[in-house]
N, C-alpha and C. Protein backbone atom coordinates (compact mmCIF):
# COMPACT_ATOMS: atom_id res chain seq x y z
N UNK A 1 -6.25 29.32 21.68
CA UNK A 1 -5.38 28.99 20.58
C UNK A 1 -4.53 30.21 20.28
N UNK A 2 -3.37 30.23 19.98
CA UNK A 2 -2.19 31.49 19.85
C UNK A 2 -1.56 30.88 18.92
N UNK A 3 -1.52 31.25 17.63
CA UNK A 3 -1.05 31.39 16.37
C UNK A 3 0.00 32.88 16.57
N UNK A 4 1.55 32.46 16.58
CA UNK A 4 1.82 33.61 15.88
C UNK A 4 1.85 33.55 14.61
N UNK A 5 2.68 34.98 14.27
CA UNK A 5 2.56 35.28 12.28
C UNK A 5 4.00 35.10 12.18
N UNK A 6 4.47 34.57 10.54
CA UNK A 6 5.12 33.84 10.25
C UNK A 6 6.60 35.02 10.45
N UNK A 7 6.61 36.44 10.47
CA UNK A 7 7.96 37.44 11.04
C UNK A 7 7.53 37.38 12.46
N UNK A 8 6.86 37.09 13.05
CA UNK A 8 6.94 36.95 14.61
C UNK A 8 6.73 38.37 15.39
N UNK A 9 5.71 39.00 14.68
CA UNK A 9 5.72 40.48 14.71
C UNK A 9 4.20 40.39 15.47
N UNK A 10 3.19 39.77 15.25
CA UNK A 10 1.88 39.39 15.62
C UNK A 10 1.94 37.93 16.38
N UNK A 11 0.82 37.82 17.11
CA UNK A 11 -0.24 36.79 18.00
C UNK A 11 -1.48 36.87 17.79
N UNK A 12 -1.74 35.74 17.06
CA UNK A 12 -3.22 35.85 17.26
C UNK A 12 -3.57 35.13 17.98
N UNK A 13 -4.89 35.33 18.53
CA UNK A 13 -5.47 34.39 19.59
C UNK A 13 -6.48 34.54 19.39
N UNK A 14 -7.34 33.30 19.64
CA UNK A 14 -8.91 33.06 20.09
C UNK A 14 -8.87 32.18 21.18
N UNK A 15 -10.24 32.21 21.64
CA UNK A 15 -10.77 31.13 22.79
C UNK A 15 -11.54 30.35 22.48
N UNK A 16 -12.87 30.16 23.50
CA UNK A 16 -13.67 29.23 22.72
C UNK A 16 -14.33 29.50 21.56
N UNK A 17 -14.30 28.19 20.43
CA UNK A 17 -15.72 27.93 19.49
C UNK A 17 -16.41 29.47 19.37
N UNK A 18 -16.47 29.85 18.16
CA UNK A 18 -17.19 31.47 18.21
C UNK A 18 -16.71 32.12 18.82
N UNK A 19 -15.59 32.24 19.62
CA UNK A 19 -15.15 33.64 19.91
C UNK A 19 -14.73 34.90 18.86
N UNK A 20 -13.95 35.63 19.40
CA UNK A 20 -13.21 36.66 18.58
C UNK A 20 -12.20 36.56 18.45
N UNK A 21 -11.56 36.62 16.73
CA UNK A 21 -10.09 36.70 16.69
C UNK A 21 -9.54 38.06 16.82
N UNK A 22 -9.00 37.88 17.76
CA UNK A 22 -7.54 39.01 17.99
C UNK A 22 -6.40 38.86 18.26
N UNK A 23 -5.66 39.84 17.67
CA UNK A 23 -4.00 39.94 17.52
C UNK A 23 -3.62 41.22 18.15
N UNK A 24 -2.46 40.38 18.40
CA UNK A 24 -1.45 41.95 19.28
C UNK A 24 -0.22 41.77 18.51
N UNK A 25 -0.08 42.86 18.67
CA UNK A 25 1.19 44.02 17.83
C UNK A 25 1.80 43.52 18.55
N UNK A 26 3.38 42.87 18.38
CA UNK A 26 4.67 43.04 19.70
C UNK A 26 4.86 44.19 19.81
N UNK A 27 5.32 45.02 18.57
CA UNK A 27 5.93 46.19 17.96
C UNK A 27 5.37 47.29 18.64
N UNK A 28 3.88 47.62 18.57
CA UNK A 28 3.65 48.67 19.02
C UNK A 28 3.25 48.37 19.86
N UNK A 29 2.51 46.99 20.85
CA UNK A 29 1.96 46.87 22.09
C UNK A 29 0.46 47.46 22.04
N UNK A 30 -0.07 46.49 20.78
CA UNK A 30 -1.53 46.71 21.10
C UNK A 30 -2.26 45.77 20.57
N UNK A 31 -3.89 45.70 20.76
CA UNK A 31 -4.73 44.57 20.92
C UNK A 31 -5.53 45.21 18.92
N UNK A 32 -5.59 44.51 18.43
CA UNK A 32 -6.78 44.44 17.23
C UNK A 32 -7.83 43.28 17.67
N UNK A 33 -9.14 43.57 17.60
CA UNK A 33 -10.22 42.64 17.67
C UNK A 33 -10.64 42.59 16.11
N UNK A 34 -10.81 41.15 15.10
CA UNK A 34 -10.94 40.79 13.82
C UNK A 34 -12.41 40.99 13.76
N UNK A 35 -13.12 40.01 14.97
CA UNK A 35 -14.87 39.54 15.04
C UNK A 35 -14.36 38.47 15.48
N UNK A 36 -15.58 37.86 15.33
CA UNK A 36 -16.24 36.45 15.46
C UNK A 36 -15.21 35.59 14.57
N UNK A 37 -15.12 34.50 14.63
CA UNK A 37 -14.24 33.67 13.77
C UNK A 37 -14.63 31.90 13.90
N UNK A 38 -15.02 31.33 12.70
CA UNK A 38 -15.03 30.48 12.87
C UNK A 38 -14.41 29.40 12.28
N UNK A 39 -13.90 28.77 13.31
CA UNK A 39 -12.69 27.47 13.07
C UNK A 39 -13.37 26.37 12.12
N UNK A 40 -14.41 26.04 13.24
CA UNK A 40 -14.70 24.59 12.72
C UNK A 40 -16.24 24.78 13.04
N UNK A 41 -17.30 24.44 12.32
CA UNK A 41 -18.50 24.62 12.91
C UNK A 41 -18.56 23.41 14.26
N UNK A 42 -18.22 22.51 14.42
CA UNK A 42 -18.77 21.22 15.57
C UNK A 42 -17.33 22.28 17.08
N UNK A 43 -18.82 22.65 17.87
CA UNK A 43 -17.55 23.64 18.87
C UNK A 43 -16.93 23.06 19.94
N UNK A 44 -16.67 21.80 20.00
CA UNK A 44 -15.24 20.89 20.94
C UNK A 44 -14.43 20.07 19.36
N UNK A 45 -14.17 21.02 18.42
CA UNK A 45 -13.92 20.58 17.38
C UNK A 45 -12.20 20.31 17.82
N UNK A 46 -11.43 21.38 19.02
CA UNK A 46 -9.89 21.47 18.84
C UNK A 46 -9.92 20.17 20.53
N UNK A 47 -10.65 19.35 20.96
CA UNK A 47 -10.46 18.43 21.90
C UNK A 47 -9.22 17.31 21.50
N UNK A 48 -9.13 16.56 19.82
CA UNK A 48 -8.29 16.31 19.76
C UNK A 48 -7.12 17.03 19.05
N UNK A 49 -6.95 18.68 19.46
CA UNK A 49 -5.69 19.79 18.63
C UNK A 49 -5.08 19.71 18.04
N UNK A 50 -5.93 19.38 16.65
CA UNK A 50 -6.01 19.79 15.28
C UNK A 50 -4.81 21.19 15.10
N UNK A 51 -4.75 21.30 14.37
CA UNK A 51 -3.74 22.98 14.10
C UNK A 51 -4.79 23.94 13.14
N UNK A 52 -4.33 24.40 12.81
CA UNK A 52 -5.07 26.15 12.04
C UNK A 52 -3.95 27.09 12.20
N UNK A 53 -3.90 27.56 11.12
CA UNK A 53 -3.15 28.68 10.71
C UNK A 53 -3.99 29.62 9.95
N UNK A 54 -4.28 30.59 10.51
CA UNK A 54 -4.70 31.73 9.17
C UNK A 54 -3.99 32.91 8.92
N UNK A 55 -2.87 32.58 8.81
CA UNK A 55 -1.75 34.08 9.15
C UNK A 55 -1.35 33.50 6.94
N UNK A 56 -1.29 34.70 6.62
CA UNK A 56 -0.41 34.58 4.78
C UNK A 56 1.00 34.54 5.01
N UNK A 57 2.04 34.22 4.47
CA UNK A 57 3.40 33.99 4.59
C UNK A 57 4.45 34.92 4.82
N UNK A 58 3.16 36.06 4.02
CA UNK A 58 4.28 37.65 4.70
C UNK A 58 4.07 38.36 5.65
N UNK A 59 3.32 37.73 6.67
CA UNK A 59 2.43 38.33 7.73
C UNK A 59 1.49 39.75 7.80
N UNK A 60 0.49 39.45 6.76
CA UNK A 60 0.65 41.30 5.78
C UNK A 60 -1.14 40.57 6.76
N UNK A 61 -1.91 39.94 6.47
CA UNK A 61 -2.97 39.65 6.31
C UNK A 61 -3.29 38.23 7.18
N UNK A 62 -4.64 37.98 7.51
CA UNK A 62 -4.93 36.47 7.99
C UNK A 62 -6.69 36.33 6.82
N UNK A 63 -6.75 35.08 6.98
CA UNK A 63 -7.99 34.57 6.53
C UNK A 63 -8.62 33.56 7.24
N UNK A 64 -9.54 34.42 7.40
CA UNK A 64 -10.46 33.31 8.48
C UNK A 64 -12.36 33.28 7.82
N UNK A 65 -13.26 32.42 8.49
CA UNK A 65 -14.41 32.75 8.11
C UNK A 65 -15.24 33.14 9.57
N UNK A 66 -16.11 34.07 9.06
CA UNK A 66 -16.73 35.05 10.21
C UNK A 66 -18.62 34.70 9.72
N UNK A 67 -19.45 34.25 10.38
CA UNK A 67 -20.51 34.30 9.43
C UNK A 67 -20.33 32.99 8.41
N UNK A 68 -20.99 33.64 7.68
CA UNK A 68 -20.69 33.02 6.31
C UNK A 68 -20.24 33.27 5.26
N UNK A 69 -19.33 34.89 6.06
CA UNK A 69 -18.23 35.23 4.92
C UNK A 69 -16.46 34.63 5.44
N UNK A 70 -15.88 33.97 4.18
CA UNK A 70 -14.77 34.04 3.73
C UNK A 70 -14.03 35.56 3.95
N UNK A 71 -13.24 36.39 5.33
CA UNK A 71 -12.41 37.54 4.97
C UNK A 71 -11.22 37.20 4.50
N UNK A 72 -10.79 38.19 4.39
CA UNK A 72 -9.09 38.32 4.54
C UNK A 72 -9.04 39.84 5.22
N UNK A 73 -8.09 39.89 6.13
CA UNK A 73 -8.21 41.01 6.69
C UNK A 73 -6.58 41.49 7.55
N UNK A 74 -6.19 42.68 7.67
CA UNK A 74 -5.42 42.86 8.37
C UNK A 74 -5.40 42.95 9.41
N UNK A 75 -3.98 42.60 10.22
CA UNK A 75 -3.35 42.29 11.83
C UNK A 75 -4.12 43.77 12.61
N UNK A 76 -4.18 44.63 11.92
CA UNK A 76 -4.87 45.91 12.54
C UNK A 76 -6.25 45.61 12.31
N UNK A 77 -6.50 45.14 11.68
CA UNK A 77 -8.67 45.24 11.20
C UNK A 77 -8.71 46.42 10.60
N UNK A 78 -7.82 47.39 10.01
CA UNK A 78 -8.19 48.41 9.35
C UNK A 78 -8.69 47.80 7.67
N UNK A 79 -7.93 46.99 7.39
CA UNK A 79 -8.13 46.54 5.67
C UNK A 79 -9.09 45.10 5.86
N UNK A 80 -10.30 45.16 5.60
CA UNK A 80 -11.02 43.67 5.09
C UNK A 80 -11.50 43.69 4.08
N UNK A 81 -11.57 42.29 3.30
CA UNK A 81 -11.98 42.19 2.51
C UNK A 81 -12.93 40.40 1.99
N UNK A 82 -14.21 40.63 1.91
CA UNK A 82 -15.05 39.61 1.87
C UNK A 82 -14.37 39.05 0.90
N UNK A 83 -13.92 37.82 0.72
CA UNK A 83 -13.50 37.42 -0.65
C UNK A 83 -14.74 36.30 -1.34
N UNK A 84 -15.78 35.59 -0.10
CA UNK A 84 -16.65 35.02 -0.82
C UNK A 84 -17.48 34.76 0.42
N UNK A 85 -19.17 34.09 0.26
CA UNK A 85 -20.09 33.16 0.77
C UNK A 85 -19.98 32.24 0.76
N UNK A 86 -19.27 31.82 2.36
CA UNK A 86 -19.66 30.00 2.48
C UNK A 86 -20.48 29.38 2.84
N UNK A 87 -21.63 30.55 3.53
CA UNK A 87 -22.16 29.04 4.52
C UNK A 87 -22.09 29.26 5.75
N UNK A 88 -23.06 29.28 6.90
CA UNK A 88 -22.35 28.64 7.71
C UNK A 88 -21.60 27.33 8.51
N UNK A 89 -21.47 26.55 7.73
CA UNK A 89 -21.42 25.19 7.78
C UNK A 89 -19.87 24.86 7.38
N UNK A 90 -18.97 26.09 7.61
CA UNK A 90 -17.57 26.14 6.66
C UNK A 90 -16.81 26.32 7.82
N UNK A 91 -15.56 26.10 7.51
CA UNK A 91 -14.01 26.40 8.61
C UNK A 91 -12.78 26.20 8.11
N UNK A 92 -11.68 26.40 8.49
CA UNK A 92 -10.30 25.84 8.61
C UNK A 92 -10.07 26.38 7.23
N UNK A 93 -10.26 28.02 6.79
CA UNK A 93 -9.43 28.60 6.34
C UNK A 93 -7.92 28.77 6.39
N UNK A 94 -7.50 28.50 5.22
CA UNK A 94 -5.41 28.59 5.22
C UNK A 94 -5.39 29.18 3.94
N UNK A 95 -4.42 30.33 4.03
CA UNK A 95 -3.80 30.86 2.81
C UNK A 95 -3.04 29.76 2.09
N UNK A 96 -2.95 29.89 0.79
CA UNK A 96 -1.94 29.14 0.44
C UNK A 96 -0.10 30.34 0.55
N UNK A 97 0.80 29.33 0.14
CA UNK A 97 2.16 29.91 0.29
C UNK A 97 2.41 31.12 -0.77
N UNK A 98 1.57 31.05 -2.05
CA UNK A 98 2.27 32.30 -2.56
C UNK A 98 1.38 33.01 -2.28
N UNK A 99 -0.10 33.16 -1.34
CA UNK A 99 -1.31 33.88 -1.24
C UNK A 99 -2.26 34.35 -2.17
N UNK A 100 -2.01 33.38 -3.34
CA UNK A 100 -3.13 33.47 -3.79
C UNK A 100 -4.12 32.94 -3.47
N UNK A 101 -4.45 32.31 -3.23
CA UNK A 101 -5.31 31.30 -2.71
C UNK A 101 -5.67 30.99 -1.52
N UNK A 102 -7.43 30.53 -0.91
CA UNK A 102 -7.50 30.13 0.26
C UNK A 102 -8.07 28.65 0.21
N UNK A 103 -7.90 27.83 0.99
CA UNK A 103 -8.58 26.31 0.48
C UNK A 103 -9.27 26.64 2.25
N UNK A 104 -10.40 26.00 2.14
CA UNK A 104 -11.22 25.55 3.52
C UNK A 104 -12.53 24.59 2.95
N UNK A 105 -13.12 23.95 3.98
CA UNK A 105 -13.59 23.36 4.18
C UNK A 105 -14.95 23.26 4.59
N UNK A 106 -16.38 22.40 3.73
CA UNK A 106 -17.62 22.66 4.59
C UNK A 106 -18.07 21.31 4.80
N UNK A 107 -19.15 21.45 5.66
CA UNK A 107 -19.36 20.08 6.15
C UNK A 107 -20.60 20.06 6.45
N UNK A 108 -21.33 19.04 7.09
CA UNK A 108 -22.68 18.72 7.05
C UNK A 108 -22.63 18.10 8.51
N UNK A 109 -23.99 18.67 9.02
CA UNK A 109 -24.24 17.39 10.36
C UNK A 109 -25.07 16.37 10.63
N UNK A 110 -24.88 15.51 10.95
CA UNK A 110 -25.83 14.03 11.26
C UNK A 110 -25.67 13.72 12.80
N UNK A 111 -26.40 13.25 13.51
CA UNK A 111 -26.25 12.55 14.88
C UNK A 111 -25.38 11.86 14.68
N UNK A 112 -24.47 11.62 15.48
CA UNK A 112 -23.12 10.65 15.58
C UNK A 112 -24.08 9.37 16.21
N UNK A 113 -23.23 8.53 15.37
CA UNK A 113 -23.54 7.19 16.13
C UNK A 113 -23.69 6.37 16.95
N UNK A 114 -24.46 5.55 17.62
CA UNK A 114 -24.33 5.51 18.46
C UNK A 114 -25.04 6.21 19.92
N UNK A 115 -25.50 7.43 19.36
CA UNK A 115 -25.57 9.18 20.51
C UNK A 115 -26.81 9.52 19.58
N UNK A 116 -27.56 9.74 20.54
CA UNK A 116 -28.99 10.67 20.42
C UNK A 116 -28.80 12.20 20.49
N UNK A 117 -27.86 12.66 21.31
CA UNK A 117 -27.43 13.89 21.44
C UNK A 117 -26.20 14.72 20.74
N UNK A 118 -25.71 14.11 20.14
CA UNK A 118 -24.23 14.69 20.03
C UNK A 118 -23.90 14.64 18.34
N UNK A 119 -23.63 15.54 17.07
CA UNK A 119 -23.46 15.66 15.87
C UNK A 119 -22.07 15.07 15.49
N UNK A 120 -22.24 14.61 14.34
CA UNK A 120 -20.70 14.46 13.94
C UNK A 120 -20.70 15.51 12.44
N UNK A 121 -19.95 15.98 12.19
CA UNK A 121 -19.63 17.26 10.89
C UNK A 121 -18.67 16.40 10.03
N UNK A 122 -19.42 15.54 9.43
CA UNK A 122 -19.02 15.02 8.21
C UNK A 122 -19.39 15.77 6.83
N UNK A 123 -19.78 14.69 5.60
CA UNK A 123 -19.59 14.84 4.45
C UNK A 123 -18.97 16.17 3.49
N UNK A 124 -17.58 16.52 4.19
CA UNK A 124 -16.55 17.53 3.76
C UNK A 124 -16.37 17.39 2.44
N UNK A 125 -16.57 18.60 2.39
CA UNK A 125 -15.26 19.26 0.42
C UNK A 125 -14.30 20.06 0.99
N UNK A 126 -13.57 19.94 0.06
CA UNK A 126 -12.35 20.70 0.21
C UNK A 126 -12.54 21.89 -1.38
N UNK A 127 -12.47 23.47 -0.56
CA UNK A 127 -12.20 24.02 -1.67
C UNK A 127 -11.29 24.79 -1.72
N UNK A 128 -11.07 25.42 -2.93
CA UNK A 128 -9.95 26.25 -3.05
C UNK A 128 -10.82 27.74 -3.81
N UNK A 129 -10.36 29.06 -3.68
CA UNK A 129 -11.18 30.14 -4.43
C UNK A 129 -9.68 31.03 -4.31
N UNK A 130 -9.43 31.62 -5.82
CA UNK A 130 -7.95 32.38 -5.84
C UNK A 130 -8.53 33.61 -5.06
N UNK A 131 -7.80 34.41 -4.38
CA UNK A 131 -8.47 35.79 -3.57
C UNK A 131 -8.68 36.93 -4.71
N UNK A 132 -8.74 36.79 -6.25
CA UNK A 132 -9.37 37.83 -6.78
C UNK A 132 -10.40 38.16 -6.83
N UNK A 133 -10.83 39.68 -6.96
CA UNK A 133 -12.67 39.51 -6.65
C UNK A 133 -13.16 38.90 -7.68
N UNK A 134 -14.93 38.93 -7.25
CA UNK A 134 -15.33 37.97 -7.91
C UNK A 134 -14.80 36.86 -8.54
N UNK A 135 -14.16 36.23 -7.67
CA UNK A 135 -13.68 34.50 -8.27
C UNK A 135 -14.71 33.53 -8.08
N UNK A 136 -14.77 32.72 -8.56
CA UNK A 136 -15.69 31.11 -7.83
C UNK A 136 -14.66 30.07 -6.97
N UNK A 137 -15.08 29.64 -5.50
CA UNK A 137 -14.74 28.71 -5.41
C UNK A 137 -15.04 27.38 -6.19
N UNK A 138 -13.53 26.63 -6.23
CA UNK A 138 -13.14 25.36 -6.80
C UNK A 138 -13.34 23.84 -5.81
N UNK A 139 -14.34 23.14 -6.19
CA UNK A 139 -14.31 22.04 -5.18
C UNK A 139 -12.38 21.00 -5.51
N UNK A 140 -11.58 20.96 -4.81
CA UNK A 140 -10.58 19.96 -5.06
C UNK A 140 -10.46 18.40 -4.54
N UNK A 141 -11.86 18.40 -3.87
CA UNK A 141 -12.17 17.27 -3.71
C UNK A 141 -13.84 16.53 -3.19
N UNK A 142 -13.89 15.33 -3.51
CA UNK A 142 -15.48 15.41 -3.77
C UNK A 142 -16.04 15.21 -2.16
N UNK A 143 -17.46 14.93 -2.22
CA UNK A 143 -18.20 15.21 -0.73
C UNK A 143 -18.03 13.49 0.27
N UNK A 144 -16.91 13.91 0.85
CA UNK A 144 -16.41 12.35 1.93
C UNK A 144 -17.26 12.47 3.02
N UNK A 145 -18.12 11.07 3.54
CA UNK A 145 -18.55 11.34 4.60
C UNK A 145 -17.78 11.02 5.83
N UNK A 146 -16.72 11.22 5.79
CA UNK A 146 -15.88 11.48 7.30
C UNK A 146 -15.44 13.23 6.84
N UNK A 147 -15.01 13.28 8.24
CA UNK A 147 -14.60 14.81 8.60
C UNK A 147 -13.45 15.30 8.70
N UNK A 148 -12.62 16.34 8.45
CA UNK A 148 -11.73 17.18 8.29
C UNK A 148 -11.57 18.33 9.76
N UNK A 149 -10.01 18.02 10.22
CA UNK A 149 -10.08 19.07 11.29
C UNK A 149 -8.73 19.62 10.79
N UNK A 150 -8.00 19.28 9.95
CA UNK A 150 -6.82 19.98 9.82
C UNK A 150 -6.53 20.15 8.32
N UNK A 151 -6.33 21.48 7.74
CA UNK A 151 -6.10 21.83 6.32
C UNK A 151 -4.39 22.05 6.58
N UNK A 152 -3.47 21.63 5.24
CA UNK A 152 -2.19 22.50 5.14
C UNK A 152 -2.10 22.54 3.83
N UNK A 153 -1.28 23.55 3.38
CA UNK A 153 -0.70 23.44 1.84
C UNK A 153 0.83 23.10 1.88
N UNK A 154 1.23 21.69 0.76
CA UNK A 154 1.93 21.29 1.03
C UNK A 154 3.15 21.84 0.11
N UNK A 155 2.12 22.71 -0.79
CA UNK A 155 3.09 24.04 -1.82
C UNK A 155 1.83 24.78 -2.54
N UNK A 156 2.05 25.64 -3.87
CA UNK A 156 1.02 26.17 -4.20
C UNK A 156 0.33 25.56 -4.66
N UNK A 157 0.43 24.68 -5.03
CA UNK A 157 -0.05 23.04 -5.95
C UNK A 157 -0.71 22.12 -5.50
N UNK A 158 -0.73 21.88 -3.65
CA UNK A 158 -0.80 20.37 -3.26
C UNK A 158 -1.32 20.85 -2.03
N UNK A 159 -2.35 20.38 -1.38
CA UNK A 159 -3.12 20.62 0.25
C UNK A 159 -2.96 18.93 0.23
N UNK A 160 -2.44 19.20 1.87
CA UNK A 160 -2.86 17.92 2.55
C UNK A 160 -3.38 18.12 3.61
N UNK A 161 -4.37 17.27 4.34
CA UNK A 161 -5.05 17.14 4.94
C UNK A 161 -5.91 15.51 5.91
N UNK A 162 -6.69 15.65 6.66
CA UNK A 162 -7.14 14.30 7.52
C UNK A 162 -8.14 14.25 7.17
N UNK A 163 -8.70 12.84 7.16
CA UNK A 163 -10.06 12.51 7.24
C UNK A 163 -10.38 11.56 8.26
N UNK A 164 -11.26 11.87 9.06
CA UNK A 164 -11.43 11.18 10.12
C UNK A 164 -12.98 10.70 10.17
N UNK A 165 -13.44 9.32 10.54
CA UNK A 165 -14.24 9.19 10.19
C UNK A 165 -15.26 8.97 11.47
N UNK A 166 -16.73 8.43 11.43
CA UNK A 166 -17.28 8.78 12.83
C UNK A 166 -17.30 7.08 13.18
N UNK A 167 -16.35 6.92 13.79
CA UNK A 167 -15.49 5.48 14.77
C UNK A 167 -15.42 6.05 16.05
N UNK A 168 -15.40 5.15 16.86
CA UNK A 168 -14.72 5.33 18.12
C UNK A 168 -13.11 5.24 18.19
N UNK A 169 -12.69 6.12 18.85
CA UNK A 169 -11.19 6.32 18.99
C UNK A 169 -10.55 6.25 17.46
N UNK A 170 -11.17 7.02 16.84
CA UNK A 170 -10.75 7.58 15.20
C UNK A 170 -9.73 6.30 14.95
N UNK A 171 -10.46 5.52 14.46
CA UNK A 171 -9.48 4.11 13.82
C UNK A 171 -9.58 4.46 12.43
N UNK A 172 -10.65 5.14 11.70
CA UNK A 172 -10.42 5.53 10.84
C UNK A 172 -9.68 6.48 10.24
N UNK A 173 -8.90 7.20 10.74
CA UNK A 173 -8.03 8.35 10.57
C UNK A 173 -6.89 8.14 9.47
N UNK A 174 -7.33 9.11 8.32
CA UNK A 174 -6.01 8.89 7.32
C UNK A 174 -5.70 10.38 6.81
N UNK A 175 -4.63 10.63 6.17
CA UNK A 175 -3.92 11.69 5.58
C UNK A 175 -4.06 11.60 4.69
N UNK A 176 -4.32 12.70 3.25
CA UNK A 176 -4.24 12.73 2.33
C UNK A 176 -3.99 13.88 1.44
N UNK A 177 -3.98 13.51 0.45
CA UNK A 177 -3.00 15.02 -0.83
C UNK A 177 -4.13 15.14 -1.75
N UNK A 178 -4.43 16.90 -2.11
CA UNK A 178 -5.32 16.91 -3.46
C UNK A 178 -4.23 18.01 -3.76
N UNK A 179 -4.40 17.47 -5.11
CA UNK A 179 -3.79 19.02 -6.40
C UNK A 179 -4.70 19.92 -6.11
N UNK A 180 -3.93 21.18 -6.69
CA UNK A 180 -5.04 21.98 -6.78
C UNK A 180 -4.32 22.69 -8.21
N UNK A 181 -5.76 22.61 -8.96
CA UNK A 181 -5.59 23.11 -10.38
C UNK A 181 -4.97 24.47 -10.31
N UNK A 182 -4.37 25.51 -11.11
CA UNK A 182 -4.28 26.82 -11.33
C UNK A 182 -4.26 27.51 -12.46
């Protein structure tokens, strides 16, 4: 996956499920390693390529979750900063547009239907937590048992997002909008 940043100054990239996020400098022609990073806990989560963005709007910073911490951290890895405990059961960190804010997502697993072997990462919330310290995350929406592979903010106000549910050939698949209080 290769995310650039929104001045086109950085690339980030990861590979598979649990890899490491890293970015390269155009500018100076060099590699930063972030850690570990995790997208989505279910790891053939990008089979149908979902999007993710964790780059902020001024390309100063990205937010991703590592563990079961929530960072924010710089294109160098010199500046991080834990902003909270999710879980490991969390993903699909996105800044919002004015950066205050990060909304992501946790989820739960059950055997998919149907399959003795194989999980589906349903019953998602959607939250939001402003990046001041010590804040609390905000649930902006309640616990759906279908699943979430793609977060956006549709301003500082409004995330939209999918819910997909555990069907064959996602017939259940819909889009939807939550406010988000401030």
């Amino acid at each position: 996956m290769i995310i650039p940043s929104p001045d086109g100054r950085y690339i980030a990239f990861t590979g598979a499920q649990k890899s490491n996020l890293r970015v390269y400098d155009l500018q100076n022609n060099s590699w930063s390693n972030l850690g570990p990073v995790m997208i989505h806990p279910y790891r053939e989560w990008d089979y149908i390529k979902p999007g993710w963005n964790p780059w902020f709007s001024d390309s100063s910073r990205l937010a991703f979750i590592s563990g079961s911490s929530l960072l924010i951290v710089s294109p160098d890895g010199q500046h991080k900063q834990i902003v909270t405990d999710v879980g490991y059961k969390a993903g699909l960190a996105v800044p919002s547009p004015d950066g205050g804010f990060i909304a992501y997502a946790t989820f739960e697993d059950r055997p998919v239907k149907n399959s003795s072997y194989d999980k589906f990462w349903g019953s998602t919330i959607l939250w939001v937590i402003p990046i001041t310290p010590g804040a609390k995350p905000n649930p902006v929406t309640e616990k759906n048992q279908d699943t979430t592979y793609c977060i956006r903010w549709l301003s500082d106000n409004q995330l939209v997002f999918d819910r997909i549910a555990d069907e064959p050939f996602y017939r259940k698949s819909r889009l939807w909008k939550a406010e988000v209080p401030r």
